[in-house]
PDB file of N, CA and C in Angstrom:
ATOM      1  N   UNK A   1       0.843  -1.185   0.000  1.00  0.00           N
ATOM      2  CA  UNK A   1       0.000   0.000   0.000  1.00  0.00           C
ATOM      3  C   UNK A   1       0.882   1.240   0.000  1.00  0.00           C
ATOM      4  N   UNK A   2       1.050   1.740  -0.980  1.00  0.00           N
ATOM      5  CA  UNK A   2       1.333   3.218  -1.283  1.00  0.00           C
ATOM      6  C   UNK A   2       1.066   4.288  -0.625  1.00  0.00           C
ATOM      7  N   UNK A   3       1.782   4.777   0.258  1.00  0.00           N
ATOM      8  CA  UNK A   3       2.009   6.363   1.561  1.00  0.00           C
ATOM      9  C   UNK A   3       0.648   7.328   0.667  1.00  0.00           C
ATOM     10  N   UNK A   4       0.600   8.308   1.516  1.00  0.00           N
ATOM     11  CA  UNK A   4      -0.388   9.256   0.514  1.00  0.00           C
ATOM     12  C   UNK A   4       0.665   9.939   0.343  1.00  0.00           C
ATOM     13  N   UNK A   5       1.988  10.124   0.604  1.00  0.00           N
ATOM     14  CA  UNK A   5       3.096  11.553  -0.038  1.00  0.00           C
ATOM     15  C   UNK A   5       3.379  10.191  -1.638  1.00  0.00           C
ATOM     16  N   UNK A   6       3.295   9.111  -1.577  1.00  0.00           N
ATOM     17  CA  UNK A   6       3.588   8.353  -2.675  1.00  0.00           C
ATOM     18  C   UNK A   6       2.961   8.364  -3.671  1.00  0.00           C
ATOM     19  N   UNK A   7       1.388   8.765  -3.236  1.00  0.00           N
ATOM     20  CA  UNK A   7       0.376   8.928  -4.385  1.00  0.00           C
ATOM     21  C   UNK A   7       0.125  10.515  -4.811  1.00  0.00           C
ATOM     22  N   UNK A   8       0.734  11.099  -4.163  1.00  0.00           N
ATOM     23  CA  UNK A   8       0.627  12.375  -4.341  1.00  0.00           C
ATOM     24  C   UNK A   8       1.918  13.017  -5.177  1.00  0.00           C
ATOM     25  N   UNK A   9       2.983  12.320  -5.028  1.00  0.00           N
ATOM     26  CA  UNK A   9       4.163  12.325  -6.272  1.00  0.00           C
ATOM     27  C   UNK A   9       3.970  11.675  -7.143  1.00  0.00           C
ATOM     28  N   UNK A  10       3.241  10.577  -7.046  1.00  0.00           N
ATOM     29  CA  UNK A  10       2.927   9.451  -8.371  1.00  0.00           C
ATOM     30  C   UNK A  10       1.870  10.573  -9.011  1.00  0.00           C
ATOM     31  N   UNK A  11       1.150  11.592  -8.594  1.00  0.00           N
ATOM     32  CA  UNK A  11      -0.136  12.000  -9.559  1.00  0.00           C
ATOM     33  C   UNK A  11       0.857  13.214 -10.271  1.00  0.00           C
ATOM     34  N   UNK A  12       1.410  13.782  -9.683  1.00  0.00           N
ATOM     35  CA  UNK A  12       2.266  14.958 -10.093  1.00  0.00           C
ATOM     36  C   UNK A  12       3.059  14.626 -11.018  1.00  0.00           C
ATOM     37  N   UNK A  13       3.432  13.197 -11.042  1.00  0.00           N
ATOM     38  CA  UNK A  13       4.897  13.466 -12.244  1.00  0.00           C
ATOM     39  C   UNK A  13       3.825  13.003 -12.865  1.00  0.00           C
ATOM     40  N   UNK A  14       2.960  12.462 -12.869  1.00  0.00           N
ATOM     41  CA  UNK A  14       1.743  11.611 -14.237  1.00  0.00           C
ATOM     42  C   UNK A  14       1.476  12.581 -14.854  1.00  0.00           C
ATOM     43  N   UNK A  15       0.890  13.866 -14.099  1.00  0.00           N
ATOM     44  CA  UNK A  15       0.476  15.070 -14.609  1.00  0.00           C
ATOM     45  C   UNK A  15       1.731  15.607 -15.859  1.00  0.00           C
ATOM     46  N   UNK A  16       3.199  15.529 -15.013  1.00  0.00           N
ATOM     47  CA  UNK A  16       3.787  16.333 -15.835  1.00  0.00           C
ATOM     48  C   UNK A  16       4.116  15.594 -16.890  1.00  0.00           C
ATOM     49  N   UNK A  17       4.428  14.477 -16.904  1.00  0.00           N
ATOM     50  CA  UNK A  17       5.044  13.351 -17.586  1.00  0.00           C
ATOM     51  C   UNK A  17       4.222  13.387 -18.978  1.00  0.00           C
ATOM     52  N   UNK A  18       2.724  13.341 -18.780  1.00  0.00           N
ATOM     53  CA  UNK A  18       1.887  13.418 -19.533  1.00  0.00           C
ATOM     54  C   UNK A  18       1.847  14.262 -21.097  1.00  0.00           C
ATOM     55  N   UNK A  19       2.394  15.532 -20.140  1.00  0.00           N
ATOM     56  CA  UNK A  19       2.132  17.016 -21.168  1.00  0.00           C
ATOM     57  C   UNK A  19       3.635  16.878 -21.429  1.00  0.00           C
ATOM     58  N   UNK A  20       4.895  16.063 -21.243  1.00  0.00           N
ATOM     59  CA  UNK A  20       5.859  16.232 -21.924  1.00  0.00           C
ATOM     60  C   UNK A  20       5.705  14.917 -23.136  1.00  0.00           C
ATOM     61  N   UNK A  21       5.056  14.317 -22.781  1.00  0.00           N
ATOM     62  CA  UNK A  21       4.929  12.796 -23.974  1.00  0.00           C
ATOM     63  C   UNK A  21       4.325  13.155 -24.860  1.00  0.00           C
ATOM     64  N   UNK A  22       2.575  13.987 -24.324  1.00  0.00           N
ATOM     65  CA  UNK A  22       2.395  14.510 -25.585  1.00  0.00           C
ATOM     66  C   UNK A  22       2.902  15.534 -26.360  1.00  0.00           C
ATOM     67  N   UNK A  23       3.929  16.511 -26.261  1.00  0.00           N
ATOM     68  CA  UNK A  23       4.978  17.308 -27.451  1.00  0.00           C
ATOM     69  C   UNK A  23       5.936  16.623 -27.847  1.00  0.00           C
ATOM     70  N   UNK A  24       6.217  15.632 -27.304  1.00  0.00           N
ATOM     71  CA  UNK A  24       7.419  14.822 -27.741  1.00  0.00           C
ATOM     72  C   UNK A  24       7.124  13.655 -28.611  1.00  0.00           C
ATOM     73  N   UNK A  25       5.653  13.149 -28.785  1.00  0.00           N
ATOM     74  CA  UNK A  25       5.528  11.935 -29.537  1.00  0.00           C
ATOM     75  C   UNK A  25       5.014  12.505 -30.475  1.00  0.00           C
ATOM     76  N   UNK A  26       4.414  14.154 -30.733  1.00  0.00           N
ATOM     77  CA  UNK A  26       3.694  14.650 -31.424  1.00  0.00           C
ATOM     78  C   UNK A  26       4.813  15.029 -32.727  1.00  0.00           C
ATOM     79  N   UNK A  27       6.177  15.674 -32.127  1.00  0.00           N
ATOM     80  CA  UNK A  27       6.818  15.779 -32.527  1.00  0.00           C
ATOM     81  C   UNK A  27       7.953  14.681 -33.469  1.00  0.00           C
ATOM     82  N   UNK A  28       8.226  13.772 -32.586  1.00  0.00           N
ATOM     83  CA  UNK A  28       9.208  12.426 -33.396  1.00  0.00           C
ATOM     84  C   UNK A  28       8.183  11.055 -33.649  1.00  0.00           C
ATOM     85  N   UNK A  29       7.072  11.428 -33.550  1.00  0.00           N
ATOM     86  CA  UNK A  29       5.882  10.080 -33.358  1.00  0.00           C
ATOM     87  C   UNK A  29       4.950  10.482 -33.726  1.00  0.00           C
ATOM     88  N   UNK A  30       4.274  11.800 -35.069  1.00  0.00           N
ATOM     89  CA  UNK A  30       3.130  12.003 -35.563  1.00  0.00           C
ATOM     90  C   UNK A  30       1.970  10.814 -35.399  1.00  0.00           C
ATOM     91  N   UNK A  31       0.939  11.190 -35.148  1.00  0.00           N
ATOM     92  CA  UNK A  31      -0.189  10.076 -35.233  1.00  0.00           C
ATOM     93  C   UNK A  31       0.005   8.911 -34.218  1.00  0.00           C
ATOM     94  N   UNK A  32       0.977   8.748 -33.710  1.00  0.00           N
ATOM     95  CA  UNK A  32       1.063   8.216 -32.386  1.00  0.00           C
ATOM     96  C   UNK A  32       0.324   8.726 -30.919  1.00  0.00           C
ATOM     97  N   UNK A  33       0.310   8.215 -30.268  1.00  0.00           N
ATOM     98  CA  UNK A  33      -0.292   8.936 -28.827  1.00  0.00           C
ATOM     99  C   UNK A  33       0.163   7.640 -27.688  1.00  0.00           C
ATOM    100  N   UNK A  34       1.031   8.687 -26.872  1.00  0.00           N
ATOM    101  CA  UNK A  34       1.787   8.239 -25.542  1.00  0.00           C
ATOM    102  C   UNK A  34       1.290   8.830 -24.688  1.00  0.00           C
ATOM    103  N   UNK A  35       0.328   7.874 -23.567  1.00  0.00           N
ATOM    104  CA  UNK A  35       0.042   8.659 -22.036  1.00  0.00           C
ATOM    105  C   UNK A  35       0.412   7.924 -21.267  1.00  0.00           C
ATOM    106  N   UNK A  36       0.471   8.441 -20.235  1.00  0.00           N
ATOM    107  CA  UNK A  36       0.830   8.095 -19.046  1.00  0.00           C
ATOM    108  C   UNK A  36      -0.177   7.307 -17.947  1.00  0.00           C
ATOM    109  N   UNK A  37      -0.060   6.130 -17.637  1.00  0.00           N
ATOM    110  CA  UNK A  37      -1.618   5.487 -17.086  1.00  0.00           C
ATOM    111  C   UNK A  37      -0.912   5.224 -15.569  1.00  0.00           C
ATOM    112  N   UNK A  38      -0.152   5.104 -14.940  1.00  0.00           N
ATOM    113  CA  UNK A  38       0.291   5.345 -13.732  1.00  0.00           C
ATOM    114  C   UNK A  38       1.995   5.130 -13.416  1.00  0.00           C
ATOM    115  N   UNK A  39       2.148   5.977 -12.225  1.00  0.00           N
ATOM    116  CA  UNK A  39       3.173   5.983 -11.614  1.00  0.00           C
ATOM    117  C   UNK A  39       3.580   5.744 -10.474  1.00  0.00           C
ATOM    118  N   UNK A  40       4.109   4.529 -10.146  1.00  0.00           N
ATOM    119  CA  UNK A  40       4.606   4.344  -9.229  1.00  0.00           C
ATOM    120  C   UNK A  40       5.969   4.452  -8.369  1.00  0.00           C
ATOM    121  N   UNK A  41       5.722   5.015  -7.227  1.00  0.00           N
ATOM    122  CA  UNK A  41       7.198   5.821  -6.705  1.00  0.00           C
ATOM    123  C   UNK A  41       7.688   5.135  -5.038  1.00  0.00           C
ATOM    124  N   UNK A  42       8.653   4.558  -5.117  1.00  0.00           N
ATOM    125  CA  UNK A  42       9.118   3.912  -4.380  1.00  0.00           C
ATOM    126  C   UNK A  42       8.818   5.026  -2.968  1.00  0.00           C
ATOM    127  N   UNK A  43       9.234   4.001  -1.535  1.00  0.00           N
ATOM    128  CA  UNK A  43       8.998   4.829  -0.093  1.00  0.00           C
ATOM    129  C   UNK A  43      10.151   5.273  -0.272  1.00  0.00           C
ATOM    130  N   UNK A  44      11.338   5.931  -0.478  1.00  0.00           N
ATOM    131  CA  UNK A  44      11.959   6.334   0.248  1.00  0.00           C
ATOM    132  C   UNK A  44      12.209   7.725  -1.359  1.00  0.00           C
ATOM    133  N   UNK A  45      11.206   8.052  -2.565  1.00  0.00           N
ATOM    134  CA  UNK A  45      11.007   8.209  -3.475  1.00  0.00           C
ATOM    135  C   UNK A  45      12.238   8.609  -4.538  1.00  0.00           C
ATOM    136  N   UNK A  46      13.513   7.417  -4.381  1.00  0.00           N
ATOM    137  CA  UNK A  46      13.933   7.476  -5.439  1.00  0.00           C
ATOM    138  C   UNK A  46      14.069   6.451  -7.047  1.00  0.00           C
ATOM    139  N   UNK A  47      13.528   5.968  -7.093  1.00  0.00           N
ATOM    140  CA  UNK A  47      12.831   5.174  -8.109  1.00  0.00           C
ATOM    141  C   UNK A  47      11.200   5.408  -8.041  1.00  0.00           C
ATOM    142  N   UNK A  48      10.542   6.512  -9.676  1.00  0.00           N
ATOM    143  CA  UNK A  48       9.453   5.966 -10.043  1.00  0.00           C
ATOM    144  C   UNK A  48       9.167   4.878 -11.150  1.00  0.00           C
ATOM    145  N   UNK A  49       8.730   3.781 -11.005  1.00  0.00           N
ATOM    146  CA  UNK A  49       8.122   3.423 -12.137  1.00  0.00           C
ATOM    147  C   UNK A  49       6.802   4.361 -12.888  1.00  0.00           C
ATOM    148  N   UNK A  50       7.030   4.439 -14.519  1.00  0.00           N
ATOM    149  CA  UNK A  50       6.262   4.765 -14.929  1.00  0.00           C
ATOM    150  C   UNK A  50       5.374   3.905 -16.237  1.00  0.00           C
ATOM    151  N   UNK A  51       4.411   3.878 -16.152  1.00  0.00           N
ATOM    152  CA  UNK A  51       3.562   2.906 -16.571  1.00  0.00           C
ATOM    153  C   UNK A  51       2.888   3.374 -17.873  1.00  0.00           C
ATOM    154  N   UNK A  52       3.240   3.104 -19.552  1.00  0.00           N
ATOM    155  CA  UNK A  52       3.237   3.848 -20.555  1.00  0.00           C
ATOM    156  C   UNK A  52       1.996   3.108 -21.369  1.00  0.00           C
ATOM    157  N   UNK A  53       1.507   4.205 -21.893  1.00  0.00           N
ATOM    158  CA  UNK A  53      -0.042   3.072 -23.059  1.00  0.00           C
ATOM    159  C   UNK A  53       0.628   4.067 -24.500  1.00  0.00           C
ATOM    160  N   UNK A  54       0.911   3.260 -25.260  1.00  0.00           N
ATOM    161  CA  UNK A  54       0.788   3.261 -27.029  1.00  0.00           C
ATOM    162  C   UNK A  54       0.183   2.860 -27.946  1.00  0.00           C
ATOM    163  N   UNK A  55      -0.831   3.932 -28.316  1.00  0.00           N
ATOM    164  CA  UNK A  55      -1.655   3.628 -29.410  1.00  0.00           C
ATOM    165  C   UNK A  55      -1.246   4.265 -30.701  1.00  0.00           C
ATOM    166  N   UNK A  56      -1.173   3.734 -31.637  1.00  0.00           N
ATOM    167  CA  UNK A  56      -1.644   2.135 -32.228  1.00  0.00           C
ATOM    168  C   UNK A  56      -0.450   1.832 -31.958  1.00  0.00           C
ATOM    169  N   UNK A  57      -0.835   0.392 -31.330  1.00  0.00           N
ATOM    170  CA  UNK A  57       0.465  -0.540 -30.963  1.00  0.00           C
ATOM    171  C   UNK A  57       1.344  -1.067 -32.312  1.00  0.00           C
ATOM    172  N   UNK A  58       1.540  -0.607 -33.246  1.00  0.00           N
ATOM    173  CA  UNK A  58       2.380  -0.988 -34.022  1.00  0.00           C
ATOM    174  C   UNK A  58       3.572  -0.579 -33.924  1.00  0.00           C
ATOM    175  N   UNK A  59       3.885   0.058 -33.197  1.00  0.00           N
ATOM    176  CA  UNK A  59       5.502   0.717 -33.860  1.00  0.00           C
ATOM    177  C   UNK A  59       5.655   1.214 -31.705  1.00  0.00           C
ATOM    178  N   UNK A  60       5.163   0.222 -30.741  1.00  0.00           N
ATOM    179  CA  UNK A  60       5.408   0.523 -29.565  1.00  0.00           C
ATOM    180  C   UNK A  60       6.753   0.223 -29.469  1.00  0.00           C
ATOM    181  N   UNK A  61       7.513  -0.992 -29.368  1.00  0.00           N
ATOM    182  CA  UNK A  61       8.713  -1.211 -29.160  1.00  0.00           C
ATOM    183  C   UNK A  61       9.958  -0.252 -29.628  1.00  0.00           C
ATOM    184  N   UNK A  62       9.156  -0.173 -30.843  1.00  0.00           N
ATOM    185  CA  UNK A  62      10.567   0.926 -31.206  1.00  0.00           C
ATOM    186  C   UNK A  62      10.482   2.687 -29.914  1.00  0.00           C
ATOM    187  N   UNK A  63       9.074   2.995 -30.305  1.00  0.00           N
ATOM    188  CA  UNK A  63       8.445   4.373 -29.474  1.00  0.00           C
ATOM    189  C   UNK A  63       9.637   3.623 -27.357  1.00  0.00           C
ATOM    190  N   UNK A  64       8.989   3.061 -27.154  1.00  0.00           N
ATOM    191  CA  UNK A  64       9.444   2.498 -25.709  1.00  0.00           C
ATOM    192  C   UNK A  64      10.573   2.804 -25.838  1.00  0.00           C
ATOM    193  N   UNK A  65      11.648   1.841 -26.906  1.00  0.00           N
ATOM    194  CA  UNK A  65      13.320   2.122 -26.876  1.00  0.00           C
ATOM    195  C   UNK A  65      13.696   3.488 -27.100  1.00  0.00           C
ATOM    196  N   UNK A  66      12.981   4.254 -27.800  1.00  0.00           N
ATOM    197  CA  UNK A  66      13.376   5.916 -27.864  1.00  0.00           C
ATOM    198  C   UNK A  66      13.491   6.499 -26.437  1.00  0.00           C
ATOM    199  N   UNK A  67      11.748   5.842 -25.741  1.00  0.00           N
ATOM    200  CA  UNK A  67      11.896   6.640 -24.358  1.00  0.00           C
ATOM    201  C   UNK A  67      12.776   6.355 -23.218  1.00  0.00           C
ATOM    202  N   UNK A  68      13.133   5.195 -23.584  1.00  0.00           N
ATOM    203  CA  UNK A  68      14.308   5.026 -22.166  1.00  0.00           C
ATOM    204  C   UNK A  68      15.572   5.688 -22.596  1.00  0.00           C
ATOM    205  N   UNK A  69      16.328   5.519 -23.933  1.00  0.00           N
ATOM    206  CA  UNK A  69      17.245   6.190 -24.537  1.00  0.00           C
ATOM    207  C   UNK A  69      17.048   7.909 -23.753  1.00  0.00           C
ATOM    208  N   UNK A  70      16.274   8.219 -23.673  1.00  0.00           N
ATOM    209  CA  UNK A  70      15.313   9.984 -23.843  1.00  0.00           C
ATOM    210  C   UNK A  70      15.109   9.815 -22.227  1.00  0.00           C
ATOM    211  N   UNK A  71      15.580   8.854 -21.510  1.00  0.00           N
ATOM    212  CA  UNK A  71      15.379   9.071 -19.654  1.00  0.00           C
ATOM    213  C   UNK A  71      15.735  10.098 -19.376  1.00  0.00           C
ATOM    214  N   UNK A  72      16.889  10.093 -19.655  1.00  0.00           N
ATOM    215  CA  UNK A  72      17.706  11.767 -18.715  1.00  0.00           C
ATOM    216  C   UNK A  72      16.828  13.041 -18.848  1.00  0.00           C
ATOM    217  N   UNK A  73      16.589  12.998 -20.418  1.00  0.00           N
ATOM    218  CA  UNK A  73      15.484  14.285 -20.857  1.00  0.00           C
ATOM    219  C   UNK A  73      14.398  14.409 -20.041  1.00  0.00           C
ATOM    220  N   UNK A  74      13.527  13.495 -19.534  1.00  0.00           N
ATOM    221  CA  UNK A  74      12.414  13.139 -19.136  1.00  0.00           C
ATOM    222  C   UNK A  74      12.562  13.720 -17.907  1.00  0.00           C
ATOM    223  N   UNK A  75      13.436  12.579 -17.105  1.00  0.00           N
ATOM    224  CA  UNK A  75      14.216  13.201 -15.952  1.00  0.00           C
ATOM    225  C   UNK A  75      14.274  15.191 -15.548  1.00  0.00           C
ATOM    226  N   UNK A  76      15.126  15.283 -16.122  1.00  0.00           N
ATOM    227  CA  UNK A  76      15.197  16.937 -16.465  1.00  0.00           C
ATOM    228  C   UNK A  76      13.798  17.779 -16.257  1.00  0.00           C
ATOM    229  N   UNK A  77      13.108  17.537 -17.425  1.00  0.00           N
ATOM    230  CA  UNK A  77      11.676  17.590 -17.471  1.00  0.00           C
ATOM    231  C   UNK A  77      11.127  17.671 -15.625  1.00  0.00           C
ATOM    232  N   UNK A  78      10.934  16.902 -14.781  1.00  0.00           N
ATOM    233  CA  UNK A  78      10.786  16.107 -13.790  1.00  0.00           C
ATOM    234  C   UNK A  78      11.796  17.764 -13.377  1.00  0.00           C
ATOM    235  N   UNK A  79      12.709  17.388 -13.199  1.00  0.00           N
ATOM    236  CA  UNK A  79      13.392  17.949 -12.119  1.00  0.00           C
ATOM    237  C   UNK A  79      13.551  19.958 -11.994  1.00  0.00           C
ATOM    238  N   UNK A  80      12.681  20.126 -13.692  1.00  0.00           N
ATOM    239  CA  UNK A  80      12.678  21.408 -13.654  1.00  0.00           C
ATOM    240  C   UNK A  80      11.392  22.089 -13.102  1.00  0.00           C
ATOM    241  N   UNK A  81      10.381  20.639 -12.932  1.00  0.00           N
ATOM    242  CA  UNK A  81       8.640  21.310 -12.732  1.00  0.00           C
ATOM    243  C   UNK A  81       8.731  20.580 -11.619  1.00  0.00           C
ATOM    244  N   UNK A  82       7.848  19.299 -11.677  1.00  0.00           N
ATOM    245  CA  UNK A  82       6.944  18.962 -10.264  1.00  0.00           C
ATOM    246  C   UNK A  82       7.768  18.367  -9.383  1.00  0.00           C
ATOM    247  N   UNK A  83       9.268  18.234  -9.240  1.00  0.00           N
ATOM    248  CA  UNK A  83       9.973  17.926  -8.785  1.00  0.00           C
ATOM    249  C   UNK A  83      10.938  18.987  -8.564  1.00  0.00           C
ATOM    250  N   UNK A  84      10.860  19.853  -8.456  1.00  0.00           N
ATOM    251  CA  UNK A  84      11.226  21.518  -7.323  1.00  0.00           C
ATOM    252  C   UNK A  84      11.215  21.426  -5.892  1.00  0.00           C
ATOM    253  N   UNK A  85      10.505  20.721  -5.335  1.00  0.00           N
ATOM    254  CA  UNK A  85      10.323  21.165  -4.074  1.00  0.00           C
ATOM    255  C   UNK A  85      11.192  19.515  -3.455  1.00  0.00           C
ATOM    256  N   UNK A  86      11.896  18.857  -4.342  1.00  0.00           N
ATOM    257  CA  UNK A  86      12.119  17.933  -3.549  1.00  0.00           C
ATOM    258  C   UNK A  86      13.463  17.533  -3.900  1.00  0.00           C
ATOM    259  N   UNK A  87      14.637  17.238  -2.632  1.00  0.00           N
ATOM    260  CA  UNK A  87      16.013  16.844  -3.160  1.00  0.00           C
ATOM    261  C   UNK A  87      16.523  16.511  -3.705  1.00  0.00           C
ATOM    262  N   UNK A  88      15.924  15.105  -4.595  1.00  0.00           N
ATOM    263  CA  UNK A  88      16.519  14.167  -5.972  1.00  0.00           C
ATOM    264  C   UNK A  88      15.229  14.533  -6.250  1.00  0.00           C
ATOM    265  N   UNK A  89      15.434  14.006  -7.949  1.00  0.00           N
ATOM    266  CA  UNK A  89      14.807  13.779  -9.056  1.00  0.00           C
ATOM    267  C   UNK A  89      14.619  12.085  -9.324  1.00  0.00           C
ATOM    268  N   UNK A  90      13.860  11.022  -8.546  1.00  0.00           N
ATOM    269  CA  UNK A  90      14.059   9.962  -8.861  1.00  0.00           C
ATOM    270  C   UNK A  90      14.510   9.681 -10.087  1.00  0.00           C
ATOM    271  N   UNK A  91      14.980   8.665 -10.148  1.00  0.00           N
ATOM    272  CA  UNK A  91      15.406   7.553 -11.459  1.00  0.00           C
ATOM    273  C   UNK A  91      14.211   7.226 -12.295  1.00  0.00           C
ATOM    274  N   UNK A  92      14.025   7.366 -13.270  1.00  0.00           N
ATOM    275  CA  UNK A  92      12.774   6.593 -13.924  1.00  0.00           C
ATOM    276  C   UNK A  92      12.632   5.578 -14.921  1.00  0.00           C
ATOM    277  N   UNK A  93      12.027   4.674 -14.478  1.00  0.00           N
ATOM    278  CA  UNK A  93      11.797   3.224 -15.283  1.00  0.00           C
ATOM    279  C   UNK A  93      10.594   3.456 -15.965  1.00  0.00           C
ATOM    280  N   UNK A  94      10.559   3.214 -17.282  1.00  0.00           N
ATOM    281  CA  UNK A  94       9.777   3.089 -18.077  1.00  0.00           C
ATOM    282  C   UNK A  94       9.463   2.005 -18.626  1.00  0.00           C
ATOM    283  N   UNK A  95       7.801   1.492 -18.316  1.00  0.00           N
ATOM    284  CA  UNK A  95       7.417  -0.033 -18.790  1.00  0.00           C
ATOM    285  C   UNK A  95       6.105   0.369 -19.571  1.00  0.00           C
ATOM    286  N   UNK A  96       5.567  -0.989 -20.363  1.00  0.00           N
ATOM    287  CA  UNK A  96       4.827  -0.646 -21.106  1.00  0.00           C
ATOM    288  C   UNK A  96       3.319  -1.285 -19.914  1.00  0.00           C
ATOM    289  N   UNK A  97       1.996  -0.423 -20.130  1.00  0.00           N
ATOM    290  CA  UNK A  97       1.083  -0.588 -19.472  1.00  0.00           C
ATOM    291  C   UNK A  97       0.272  -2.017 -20.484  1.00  0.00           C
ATOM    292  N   UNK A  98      -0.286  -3.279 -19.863  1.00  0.00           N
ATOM    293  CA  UNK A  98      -0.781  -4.143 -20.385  1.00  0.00           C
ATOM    294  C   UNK A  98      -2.080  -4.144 -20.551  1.00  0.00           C
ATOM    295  N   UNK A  99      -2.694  -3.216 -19.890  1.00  0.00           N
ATOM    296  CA  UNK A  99      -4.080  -2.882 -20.105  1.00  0.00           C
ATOM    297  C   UNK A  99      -5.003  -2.691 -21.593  1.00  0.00           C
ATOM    298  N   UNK A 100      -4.427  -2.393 -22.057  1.00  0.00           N
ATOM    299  CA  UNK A 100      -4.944  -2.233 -23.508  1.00  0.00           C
ATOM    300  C   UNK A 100      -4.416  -3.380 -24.651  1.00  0.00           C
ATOM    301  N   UNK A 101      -3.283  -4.486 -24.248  1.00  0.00           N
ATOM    302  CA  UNK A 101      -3.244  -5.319 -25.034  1.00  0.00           C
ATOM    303  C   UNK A 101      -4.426  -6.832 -24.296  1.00  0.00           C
ATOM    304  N   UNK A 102      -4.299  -6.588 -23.051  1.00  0.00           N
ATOM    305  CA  UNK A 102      -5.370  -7.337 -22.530  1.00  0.00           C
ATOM    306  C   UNK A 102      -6.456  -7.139 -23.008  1.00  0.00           C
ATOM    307  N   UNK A 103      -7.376  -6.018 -22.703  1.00  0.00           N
ATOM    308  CA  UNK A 103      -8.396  -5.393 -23.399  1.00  0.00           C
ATOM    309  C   UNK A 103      -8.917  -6.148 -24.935  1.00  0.00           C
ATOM    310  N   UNK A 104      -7.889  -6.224 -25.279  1.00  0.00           N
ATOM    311  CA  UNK A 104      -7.993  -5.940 -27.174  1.00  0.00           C
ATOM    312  C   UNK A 104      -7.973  -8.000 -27.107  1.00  0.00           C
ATOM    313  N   UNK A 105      -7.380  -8.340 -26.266  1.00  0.00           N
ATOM    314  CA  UNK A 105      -7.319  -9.816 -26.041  1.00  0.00           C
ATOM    315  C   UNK A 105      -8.694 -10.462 -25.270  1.00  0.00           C
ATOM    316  N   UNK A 106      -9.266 -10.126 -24.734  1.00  0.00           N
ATOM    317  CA  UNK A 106     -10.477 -10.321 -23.935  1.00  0.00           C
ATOM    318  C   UNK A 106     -12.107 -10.287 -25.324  1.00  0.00           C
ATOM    319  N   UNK A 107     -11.583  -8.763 -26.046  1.00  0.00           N
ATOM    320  CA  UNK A 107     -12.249  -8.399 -26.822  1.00  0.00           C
ATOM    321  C   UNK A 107     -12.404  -9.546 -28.469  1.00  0.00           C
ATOM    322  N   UNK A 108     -11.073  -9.910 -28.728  1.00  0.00           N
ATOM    323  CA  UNK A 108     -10.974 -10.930 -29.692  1.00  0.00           C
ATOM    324  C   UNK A 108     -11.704 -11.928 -29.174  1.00  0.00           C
ATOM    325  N   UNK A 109     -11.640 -12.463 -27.969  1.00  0.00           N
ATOM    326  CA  UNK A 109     -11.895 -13.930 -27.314  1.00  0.00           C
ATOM    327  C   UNK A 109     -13.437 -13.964 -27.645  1.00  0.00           C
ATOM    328  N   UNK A 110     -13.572 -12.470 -26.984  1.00  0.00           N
ATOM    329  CA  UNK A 110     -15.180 -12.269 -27.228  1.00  0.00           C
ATOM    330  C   UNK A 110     -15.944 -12.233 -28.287  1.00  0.00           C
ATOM    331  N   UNK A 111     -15.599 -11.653 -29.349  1.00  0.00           N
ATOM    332  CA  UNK A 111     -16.032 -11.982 -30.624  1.00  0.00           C
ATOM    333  C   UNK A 111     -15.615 -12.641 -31.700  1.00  0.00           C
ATOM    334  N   UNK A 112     -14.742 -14.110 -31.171  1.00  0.00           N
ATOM    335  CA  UNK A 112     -14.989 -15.372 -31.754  1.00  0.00           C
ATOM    336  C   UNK A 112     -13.715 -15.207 -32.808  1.00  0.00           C
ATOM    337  N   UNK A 113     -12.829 -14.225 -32.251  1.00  0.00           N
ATOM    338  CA  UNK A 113     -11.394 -14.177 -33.133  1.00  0.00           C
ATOM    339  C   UNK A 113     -10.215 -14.596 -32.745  1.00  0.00           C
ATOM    340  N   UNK A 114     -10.009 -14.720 -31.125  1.00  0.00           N
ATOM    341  CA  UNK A 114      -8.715 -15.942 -30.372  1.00  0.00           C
ATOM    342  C   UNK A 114      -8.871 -16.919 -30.651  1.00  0.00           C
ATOM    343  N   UNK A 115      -8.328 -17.230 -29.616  1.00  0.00           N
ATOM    344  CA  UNK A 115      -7.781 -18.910 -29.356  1.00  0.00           C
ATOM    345  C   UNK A 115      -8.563 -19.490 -28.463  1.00  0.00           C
ATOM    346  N   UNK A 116     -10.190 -19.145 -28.582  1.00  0.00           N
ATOM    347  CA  UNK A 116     -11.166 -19.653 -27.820  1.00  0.00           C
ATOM    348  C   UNK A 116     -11.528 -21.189 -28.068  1.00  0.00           C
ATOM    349  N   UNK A 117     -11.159 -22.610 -27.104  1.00  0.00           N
ATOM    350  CA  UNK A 117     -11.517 -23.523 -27.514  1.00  0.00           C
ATOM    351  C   UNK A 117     -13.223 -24.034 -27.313  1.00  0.00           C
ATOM    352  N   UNK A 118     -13.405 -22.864 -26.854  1.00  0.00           N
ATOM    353  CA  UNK A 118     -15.436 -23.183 -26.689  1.00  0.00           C
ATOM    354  C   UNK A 118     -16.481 -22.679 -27.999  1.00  0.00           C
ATOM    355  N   UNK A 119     -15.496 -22.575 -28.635  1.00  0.00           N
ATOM    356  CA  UNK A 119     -16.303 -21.339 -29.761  1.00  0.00           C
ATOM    357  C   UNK A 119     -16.446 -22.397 -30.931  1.00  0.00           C
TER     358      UNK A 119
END
């Protein structure tokens, strides 16, 4: 269970994280769209995980390897806004959110396009 100072840095960098993904994917990733679906920030808050959704999933892996390459930037980002008032700038891990390939997997099953053996 996550501190409330944990969820309250996890909403802040989501916030900022957010409005830097979208000028940055808009920019090297036209027609792409990168948000931010949560962040999680260690107790002692130097490691956040951040939890990434890419639509259309075609060209995610490559988009993902740009953004970890692009940490420090991000970082920076982080350490010039919602991360002011606090000593470090955690580290940030960037993973991809499974929610929407689940989704889209639940959704096939459902209309008779997986690997449903009842169908």
């Amino acid at each position: 269970m996550d501190s409330n100072r944990q969820q309250k840095v996890g909403k802040l960098f989501q916030e900022e994280l957010a409005e830097a993904f979208r000028k940055w994917a808009s920019e090297l990733f036209p027609g792409n769209l990168v948000s931010v679906t949560e962040v999680k920030v260690t107790p002692d808050l130097s490691i956040a995980k951040v939890f990434i959704s890419i639509f259309p999933n075609d060209k995610k892996d490559e988009i993902l390897q740009e953004i970890n390459t692009q940490a420090p930037y991000f970082r920076g980002i982080l350490s010039k806004g919602a991360a002011k008032n606090m000593r470090l700038t955690p580290e940030l891990i960037f993973r991809l959110d499974p929610t929407l390939d689940e989704m889209d997997k639940i959704d096939r099953a459902l209309s008779g396009k997986g690997n449903n053996p009842i169908l």
